[in-house]
C-alpha atoms as a PDB file:
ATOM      1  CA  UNK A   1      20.062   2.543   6.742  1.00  0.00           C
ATOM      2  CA  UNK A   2      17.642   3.308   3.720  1.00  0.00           C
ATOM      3  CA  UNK A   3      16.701   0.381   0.988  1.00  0.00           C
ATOM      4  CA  UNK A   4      18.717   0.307  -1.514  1.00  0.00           C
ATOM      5  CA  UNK A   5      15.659   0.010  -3.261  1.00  0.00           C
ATOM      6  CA  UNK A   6      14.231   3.591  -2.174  1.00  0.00           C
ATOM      7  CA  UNK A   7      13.528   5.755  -5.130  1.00  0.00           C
ATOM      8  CA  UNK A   8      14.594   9.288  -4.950  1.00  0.00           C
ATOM      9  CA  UNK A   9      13.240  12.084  -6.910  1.00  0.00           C
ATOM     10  CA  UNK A  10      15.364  12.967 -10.369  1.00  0.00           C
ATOM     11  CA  UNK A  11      13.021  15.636 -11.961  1.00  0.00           C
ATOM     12  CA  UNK A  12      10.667  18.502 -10.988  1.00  0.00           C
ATOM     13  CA  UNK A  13       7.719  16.865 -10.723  1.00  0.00           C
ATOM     14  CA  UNK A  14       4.175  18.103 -12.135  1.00  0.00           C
ATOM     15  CA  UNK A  15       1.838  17.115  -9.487  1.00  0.00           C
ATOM     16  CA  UNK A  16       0.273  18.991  -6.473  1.00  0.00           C
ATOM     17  CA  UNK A  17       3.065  16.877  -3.984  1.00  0.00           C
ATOM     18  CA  UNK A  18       1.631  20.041  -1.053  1.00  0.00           C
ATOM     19  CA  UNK A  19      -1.771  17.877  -1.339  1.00  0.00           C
ATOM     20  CA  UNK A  20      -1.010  14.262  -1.692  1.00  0.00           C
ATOM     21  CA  UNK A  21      -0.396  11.902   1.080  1.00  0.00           C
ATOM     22  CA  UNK A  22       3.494  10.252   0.839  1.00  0.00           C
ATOM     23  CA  UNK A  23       2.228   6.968   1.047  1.00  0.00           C
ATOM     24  CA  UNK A  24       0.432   7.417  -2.459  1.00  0.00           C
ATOM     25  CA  UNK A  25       3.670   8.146  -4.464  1.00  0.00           C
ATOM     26  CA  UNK A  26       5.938   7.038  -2.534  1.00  0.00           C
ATOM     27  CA  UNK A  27       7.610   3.686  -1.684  1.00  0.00           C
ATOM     28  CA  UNK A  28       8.407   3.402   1.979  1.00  0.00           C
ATOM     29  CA  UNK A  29      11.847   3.190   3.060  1.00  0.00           C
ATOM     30  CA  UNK A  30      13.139  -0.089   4.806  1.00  0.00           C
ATOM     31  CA  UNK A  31      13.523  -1.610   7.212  1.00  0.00           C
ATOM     32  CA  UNK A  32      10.438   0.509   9.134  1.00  0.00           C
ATOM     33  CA  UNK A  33       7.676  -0.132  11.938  1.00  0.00           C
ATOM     34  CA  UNK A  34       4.007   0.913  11.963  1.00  0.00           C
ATOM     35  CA  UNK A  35       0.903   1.056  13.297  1.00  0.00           C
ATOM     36  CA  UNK A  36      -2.723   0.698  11.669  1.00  0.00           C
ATOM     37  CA  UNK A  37      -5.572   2.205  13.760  1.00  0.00           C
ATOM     38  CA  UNK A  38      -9.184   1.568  12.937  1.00  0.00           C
ATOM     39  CA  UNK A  39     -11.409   4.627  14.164  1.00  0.00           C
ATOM     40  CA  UNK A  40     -15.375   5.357  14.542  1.00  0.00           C
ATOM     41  CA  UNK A  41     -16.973   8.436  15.080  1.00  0.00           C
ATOM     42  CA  UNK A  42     -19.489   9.198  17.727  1.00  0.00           C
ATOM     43  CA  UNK A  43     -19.477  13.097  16.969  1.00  0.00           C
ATOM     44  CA  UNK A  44     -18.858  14.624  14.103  1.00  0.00           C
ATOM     45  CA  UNK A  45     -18.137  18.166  15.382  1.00  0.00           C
ATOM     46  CA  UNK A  46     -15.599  16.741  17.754  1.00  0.00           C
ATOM     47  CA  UNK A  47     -13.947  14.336  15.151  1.00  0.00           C
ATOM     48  CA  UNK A  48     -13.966  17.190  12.587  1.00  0.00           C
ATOM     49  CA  UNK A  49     -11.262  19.329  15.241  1.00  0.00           C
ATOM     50  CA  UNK A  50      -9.111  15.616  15.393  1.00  0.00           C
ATOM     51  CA  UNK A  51      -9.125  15.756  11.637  1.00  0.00           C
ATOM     52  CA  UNK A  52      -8.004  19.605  11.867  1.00  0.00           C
ATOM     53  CA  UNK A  53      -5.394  18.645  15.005  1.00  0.00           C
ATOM     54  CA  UNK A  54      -4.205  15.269  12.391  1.00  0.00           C
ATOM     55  CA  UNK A  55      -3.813  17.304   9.150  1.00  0.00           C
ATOM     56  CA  UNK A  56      -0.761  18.660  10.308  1.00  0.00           C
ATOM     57  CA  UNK A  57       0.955  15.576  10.746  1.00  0.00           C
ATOM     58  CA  UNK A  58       0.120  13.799   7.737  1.00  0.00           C
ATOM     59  CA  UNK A  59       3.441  13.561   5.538  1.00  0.00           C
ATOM     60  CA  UNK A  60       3.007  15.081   2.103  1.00  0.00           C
ATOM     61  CA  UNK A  61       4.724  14.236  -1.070  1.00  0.00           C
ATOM     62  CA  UNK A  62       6.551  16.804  -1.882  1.00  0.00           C
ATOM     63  CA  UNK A  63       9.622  16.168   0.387  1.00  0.00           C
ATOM     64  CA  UNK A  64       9.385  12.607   0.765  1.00  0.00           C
ATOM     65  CA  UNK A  65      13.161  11.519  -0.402  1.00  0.00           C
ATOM     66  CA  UNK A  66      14.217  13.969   2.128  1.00  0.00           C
ATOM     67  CA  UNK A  67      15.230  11.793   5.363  1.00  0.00           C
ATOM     68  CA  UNK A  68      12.108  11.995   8.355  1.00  0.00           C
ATOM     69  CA  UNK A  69      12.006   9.967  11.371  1.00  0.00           C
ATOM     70  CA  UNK A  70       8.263   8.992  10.928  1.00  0.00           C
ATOM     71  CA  UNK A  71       5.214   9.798   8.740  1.00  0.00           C
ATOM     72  CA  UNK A  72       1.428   9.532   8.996  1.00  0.00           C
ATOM     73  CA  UNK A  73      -1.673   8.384   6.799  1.00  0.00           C
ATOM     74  CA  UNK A  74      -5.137   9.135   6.780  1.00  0.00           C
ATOM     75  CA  UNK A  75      -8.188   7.632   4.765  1.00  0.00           C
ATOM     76  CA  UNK A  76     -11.932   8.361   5.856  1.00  0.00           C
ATOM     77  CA  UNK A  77     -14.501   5.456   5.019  1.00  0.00           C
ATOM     78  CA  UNK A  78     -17.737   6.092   3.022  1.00  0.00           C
ATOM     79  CA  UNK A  79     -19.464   5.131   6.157  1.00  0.00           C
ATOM     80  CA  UNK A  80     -17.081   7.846   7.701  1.00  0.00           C
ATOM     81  CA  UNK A  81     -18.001  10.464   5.043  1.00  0.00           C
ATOM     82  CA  UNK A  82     -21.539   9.825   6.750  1.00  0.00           C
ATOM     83  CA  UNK A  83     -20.731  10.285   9.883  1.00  0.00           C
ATOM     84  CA  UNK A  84     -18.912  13.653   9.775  1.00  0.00           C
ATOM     85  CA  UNK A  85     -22.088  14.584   7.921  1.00  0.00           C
ATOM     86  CA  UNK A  86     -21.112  15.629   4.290  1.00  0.00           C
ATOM     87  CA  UNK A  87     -23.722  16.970   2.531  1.00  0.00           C
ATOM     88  CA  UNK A  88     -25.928  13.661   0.461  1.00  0.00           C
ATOM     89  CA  UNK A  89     -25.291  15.283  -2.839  1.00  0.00           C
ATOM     90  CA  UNK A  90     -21.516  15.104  -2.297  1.00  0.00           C
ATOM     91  CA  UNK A  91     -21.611  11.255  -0.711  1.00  0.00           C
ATOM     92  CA  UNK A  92     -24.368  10.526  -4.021  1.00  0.00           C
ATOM     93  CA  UNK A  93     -21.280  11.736  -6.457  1.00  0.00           C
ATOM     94  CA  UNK A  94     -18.772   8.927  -5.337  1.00  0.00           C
ATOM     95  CA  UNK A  95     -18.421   5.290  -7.023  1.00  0.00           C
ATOM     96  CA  UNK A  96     -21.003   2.651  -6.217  1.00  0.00           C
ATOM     97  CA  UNK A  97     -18.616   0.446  -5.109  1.00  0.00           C
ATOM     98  CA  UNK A  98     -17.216   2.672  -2.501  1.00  0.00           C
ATOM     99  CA  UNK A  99     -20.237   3.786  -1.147  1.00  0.00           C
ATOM    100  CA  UNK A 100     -21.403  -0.079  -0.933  1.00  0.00           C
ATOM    101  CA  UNK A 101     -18.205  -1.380   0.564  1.00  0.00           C
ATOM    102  CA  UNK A 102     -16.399  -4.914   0.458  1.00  0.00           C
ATOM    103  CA  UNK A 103     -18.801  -6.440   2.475  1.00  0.00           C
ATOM    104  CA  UNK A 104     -21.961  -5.844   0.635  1.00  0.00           C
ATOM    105  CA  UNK A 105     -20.136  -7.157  -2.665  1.00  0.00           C
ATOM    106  CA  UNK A 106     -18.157 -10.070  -0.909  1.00  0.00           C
ATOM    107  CA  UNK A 107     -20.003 -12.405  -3.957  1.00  0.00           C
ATOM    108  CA  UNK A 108     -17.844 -10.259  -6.509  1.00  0.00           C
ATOM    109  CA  UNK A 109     -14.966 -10.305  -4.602  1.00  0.00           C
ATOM    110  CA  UNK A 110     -15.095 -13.877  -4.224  1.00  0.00           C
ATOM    111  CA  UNK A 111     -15.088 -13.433  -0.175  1.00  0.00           C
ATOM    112  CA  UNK A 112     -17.335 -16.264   0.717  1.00  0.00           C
ATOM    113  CA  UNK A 113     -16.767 -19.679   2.866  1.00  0.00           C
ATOM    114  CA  UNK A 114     -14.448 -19.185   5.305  1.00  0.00           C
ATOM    115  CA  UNK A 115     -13.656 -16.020   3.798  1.00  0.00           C
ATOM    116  CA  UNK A 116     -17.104 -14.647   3.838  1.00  0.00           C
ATOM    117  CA  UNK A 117     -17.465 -11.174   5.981  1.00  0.00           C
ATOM    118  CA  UNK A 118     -19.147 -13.310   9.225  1.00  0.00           C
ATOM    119  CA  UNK A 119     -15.689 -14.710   9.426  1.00  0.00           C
ATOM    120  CA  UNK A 120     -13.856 -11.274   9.418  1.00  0.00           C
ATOM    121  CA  UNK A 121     -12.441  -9.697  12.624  1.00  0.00           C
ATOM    122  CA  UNK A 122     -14.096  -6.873  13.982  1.00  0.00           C
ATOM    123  CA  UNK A 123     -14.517  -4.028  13.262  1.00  0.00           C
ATOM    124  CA  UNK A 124     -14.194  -5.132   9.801  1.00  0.00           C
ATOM    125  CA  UNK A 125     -17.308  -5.205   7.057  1.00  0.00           C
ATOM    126  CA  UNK A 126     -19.137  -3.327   9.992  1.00  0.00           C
ATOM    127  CA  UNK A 127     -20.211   0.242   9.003  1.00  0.00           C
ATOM    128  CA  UNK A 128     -18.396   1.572  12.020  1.00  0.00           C
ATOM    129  CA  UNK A 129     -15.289   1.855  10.131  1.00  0.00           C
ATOM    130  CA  UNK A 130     -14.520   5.274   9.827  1.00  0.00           C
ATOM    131  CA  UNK A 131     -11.207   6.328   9.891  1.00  0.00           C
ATOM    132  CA  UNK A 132      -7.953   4.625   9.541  1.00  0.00           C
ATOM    133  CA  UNK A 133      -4.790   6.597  10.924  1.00  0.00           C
ATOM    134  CA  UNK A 134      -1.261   4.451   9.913  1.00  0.00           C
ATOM    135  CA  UNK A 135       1.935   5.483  11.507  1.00  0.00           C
ATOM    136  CA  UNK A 136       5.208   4.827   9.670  1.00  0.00           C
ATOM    137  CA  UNK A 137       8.484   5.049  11.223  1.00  0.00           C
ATOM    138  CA  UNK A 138      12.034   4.481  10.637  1.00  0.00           C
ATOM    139  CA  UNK A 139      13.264   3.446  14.253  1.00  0.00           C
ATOM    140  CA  UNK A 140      11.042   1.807  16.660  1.00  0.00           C
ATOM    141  CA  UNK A 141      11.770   4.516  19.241  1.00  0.00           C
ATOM    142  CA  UNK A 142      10.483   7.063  16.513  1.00  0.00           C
ATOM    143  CA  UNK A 143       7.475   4.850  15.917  1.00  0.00           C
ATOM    144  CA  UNK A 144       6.709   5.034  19.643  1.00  0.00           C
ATOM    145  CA  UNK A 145       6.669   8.577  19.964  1.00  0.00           C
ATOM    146  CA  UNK A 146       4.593   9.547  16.537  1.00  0.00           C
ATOM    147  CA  UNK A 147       2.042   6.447  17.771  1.00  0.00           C
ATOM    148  CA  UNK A 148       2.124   8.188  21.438  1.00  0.00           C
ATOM    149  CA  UNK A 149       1.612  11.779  20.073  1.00  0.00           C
ATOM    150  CA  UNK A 150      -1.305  10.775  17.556  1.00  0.00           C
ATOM    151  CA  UNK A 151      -2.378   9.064  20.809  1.00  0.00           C
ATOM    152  CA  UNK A 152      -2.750  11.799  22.510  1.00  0.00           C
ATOM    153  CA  UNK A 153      -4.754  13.883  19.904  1.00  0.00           C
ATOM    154  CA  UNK A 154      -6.975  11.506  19.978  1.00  0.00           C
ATOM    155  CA  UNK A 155      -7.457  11.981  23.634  1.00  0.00           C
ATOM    156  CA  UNK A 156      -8.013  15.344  23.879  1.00  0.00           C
ATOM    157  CA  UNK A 157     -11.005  14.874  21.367  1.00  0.00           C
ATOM    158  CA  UNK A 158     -14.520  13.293  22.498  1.00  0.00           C
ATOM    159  CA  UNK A 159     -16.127  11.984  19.769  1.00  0.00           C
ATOM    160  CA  UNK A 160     -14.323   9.006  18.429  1.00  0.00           C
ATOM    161  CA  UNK A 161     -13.666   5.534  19.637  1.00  0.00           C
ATOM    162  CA  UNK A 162     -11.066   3.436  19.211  1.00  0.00           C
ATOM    163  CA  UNK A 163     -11.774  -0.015  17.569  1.00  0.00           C
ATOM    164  CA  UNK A 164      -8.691  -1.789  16.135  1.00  0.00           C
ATOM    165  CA  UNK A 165      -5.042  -0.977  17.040  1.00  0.00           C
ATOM    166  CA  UNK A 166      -2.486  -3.163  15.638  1.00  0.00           C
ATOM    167  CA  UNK A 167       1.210  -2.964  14.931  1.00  0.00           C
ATOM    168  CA  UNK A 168       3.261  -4.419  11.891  1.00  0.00           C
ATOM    169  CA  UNK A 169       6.836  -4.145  10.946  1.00  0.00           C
ATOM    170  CA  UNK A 170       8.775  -4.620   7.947  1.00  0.00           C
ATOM    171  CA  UNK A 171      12.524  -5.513   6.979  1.00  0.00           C
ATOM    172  CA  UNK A 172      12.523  -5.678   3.296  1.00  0.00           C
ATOM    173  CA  UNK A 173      11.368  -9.521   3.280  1.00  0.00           C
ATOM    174  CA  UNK A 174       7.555 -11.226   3.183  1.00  0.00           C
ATOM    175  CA  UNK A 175       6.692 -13.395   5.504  1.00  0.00           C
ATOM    176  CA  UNK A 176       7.356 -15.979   3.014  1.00  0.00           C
ATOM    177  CA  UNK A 177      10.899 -15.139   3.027  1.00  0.00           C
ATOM    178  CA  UNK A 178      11.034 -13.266  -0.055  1.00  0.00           C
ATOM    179  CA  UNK A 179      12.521  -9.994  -0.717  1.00  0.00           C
ATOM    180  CA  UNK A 180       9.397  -7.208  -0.977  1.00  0.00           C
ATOM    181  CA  UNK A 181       8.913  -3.845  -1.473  1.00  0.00           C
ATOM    182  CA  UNK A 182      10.496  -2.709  -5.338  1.00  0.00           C
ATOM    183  CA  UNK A 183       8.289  -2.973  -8.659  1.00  0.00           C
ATOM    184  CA  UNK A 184       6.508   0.215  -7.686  1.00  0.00           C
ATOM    185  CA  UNK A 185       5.172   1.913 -10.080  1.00  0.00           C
ATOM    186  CA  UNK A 186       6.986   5.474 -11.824  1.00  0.00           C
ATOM    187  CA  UNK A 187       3.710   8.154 -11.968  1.00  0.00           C
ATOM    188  CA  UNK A 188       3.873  10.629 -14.569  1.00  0.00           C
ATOM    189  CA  UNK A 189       4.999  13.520 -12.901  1.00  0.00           C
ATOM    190  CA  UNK A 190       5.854  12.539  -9.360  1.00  0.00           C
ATOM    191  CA  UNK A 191       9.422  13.519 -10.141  1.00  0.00           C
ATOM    192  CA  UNK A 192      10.436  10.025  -8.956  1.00  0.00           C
ATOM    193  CA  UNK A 193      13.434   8.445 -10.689  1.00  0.00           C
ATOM    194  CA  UNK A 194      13.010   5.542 -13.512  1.00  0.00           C
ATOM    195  CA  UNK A 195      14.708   2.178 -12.633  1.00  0.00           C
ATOM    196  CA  UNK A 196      16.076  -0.707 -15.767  1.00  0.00           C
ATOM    197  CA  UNK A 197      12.968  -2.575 -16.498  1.00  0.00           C
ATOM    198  CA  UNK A 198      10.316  -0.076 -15.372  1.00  0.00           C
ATOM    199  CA  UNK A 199       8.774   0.806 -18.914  1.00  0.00           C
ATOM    200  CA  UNK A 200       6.950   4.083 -19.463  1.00  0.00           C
ATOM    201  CA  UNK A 201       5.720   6.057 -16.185  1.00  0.00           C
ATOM    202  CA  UNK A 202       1.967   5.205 -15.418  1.00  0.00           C
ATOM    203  CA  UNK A 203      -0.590   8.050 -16.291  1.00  0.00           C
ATOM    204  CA  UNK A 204      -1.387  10.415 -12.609  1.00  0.00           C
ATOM    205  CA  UNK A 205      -5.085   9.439 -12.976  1.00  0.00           C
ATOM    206  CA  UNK A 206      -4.821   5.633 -12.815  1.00  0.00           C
ATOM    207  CA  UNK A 207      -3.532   6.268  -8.952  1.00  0.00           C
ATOM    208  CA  UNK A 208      -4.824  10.122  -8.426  1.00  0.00           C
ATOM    209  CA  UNK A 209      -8.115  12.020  -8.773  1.00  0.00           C
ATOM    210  CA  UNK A 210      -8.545  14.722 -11.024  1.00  0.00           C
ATOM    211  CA  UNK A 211      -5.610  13.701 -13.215  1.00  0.00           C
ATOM    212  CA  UNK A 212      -5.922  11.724 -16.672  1.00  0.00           C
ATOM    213  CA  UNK A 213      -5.871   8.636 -16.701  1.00  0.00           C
ATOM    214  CA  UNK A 214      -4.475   5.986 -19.433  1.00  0.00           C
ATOM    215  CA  UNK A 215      -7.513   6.490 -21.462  1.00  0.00           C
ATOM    216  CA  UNK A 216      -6.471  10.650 -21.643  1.00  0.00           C
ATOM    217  CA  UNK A 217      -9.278  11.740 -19.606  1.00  0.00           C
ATOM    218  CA  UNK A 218      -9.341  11.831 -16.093  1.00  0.00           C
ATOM    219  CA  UNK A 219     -11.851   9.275 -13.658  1.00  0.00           C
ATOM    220  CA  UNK A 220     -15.015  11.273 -12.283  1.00  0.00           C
ATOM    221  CA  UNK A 221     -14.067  12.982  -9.415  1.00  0.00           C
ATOM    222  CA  UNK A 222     -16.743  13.359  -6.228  1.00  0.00           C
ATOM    223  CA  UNK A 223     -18.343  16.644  -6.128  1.00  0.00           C
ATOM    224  CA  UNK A 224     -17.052  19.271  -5.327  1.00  0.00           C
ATOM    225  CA  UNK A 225     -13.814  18.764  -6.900  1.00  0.00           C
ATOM    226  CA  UNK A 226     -11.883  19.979  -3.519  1.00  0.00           C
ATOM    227  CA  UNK A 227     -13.077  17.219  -2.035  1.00  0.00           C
ATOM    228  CA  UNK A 228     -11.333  14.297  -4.200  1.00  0.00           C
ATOM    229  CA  UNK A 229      -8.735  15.913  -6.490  1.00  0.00           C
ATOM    230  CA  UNK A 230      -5.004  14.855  -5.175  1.00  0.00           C
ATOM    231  CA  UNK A 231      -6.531  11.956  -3.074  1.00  0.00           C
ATOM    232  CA  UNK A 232      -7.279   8.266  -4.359  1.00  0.00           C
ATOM    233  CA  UNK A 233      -9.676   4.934  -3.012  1.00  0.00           C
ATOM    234  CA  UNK A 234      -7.737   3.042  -0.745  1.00  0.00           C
ATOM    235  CA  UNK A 235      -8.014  -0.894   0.061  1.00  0.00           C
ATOM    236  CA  UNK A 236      -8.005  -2.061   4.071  1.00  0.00           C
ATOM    237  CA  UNK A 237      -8.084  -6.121   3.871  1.00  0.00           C
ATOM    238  CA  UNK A 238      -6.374  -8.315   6.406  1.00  0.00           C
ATOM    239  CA  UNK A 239      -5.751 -11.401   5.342  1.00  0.00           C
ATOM    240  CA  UNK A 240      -4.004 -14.676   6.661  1.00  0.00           C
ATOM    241  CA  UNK A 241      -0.534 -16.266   4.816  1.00  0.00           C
ATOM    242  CA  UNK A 242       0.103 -19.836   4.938  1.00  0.00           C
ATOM    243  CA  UNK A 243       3.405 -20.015   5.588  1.00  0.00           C
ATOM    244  CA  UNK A 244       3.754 -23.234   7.236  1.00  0.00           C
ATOM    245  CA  UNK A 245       1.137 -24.551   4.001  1.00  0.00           C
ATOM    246  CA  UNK A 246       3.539 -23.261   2.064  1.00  0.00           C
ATOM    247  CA  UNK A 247       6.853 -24.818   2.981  1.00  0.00           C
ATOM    248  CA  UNK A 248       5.122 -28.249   3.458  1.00  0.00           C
ATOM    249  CA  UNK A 249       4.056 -27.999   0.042  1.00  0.00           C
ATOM    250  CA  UNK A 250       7.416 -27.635  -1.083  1.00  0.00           C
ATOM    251  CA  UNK A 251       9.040 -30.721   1.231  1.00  0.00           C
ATOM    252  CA  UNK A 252       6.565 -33.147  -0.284  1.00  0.00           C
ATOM    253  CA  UNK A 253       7.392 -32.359  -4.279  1.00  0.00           C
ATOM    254  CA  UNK A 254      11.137 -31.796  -3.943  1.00  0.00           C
ATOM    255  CA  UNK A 255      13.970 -33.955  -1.988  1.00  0.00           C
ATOM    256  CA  UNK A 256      16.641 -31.719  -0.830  1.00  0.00           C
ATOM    257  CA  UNK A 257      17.331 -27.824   0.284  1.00  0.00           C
ATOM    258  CA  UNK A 258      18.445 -26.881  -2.888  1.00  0.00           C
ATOM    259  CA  UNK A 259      15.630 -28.338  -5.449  1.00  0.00           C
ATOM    260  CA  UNK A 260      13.183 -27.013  -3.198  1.00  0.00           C
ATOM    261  CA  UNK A 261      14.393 -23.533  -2.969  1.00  0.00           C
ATOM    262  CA  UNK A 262      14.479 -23.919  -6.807  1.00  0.00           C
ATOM    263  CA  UNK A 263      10.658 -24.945  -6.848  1.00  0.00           C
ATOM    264  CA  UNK A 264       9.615 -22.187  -4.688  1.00  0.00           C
ATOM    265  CA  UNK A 265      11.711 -19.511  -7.098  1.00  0.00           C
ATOM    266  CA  UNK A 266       9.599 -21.094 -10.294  1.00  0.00           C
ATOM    267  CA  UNK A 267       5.973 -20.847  -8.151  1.00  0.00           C
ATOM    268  CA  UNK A 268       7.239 -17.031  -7.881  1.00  0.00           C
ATOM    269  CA  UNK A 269       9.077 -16.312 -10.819  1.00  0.00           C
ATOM    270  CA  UNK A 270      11.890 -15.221  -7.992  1.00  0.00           C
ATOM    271  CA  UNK A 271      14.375 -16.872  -5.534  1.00  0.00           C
ATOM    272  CA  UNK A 272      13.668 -15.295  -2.185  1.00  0.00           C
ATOM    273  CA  UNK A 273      16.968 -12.869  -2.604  1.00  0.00           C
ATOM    274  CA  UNK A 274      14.372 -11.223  -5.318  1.00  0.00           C
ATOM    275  CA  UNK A 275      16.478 -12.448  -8.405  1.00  0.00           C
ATOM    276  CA  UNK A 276      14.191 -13.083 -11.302  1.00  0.00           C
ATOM    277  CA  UNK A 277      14.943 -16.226 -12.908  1.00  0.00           C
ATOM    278  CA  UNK A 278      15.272 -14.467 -16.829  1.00  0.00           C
ATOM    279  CA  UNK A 279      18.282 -12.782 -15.011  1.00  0.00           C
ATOM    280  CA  UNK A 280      19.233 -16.270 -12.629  1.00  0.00           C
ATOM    281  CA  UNK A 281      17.927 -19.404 -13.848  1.00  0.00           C
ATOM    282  CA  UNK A 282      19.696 -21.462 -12.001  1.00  0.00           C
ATOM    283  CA  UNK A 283      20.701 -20.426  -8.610  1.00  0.00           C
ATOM    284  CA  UNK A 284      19.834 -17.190  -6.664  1.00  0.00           C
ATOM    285  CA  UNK A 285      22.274 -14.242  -6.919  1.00  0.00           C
ATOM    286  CA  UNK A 286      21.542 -12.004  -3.671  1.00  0.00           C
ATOM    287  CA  UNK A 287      23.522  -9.694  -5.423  1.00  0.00           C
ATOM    288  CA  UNK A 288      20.824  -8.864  -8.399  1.00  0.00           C
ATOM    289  CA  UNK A 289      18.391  -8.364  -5.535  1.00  0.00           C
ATOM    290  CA  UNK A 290      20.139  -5.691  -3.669  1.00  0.00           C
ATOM    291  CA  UNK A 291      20.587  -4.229  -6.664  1.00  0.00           C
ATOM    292  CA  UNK A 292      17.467  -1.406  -7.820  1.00  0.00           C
ATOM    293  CA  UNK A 293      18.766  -1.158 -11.440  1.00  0.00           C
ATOM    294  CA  UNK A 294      19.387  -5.074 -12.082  1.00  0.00           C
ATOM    295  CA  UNK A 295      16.551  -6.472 -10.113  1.00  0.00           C
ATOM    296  CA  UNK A 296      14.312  -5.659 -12.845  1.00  0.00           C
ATOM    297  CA  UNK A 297      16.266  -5.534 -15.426  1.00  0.00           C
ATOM    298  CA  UNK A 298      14.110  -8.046 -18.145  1.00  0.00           C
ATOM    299  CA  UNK A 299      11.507  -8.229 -19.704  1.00  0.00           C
ATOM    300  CA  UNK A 300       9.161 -11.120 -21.894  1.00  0.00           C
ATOM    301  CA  UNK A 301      10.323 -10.265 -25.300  1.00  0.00           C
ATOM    302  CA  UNK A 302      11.993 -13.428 -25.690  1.00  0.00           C
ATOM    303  CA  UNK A 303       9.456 -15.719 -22.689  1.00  0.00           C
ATOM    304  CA  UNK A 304       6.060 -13.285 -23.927  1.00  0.00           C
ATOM    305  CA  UNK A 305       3.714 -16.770 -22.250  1.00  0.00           C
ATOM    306  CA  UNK A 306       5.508 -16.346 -18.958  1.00  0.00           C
ATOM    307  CA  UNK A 307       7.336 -19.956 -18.663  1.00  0.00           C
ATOM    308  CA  UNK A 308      10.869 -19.088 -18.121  1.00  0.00           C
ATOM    309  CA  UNK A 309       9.744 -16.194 -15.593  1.00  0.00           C
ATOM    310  CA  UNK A 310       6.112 -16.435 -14.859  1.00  0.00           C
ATOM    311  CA  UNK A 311       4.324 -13.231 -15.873  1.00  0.00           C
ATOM    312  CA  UNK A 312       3.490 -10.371 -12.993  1.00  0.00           C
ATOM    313  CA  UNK A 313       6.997 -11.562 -11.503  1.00  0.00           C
ATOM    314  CA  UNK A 314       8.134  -7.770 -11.674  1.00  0.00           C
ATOM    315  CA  UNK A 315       5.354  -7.059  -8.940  1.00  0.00           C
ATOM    316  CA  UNK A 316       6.559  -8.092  -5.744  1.00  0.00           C
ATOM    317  CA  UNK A 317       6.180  -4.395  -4.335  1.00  0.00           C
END
């Protein structure tokens, strides 16, 4: 059974959808299992005729409201650009901050203590991160067999090892509890439909490449333009939740089941059903949070410092 939540397209959209991966426009339907695998190349001419086998069966978005029992991602690392050998003058014409990667600026990103890149789990802040390849699926029996037949592409190729496999699911709840997955973003011309309390679609070029941007002119694009038009930077970060820090946090400042459930909704701006409080102040309505054009349905006209509803409530996506 789809979301409710799942956006479906309303108007002939603008974009290239032939050349842009789903999973950039598109919010994934729910519930849905997964798979993230971490890849490193050993051979580029080998990995280059994976990447030829792979194309194939990454999902586009052009057809993406259209039911499908599983879908597939692809993102290449800087380090992976490397690897496969693109020319220098094409890696020289990405961002700085791509081609330096999270660990060498773990000072900016505030990644230090026990968050500092020594502490990450391998393969991660190495520069034998090359490829990631996600797997989506709607069933886990679906999931199986798209993981088993990327599996066994990647097989039949020498020249890339596998370094990190891991699996993930998702129901349409965090692992706090809390209803996930809506506030995505409308993109000018992705066709998708406009929900109560979206606001204006986003300009193309604040989430694509060769598209303008808010400012009317679109970000600098690698060289040549094949290579980055329709795509996008992508960030891989596993982190740890403290669920369990969490909850105790909320049995030692409230007394019963009820005021802490309300204490948790005003940390979040949301009971866990995905209410907002403008919309239930008092007590969660699950019915507002199965519900795509009431869920967002506010806004901080009348609360613009965020204390009624704290402000980036509307993001929980």
């Amino acid at each position: 059974m789809p979301s409710p939540l799942f956006r479906r397209l309303r108007r002939p959209p603008t974009l290239d959808l032939d050349d842009i991966q789903a999973t950039l426009l598109r919010a994934r339907r729910e519930p849905y299992f997964g798979t993230h695998a971490i890849l490193e190349i050993t051979e580029a001419a080998a990995v280059r005729e994976l990447l030829r086998r792979l194309a194939p069966r990454v999902t586009s978005a052009a057809r993406w409201d259209e039911p499908q029992p599983s879908w597939l991602a692809l993102a290449l690392s800087y380090q992976g650009l490397v690897a496969l050998g693109v020319p220098q003058e094409s890696l020289a014409s990405f961002p700085a901050n791509f081609r330096a990667g999270m660990a060498a600026r773990a000072e900016r990103l505030r990644d230090t203590g026990v968050n500092a890149p020594d502490r990450w789990e391998f393969p991660f802040g190495t520069p034998r991160v090359h490829i990631a390849v996600t797997v989506y699926a709607a069933s886990e029996d679906d999931w199986r067999a798209e993981a088993a037949a990327y599996e066994k592409e990647l097989g039949e190729v020498p020249g890339v090892r596998l370094l990190s496999h891991q699996d993930f699911a998702a129901d349409g709840f965090n692992v706090f509890g809390y209803r996930d997955g809506f506030s995505q973003p409308v993109i000018e011309g992705s066709g998708a439909e406009s929900l109560p309390g979206d606001g204006r679609p986003i300009r193309a070029g604040e989430f694509l490449l060769g598209y303008p941007s808010e400012t009317g002119v679109p970000l600098p694009v690698p060289a040549p333009d094949v290579l980055g038009r329709n795509g996008t930077y992508v960030v891989f970060r596993k982190y740890h939740s403290h669920v369990a820090a969490f909850n105790k946090w909320l049995y030692d400042n409230a007394g019963t089941e009820a005021e802490r459930e309300l204490l948790a909704a005003k940390l979040v701006g949301r009971w866990r059903g995905g209410a907002p409080l403008a919309l239930a102040p008092e007590r969660d309505d699950p019915a507002i949070g199965e519900d795509p054009n009431r869920i967002n349905d506010f806004d901080y006209s009348a609360d613009p410092r965020g204390l009624r509803t704290p402000l980036g409530s509307t993001s929980a996506g």
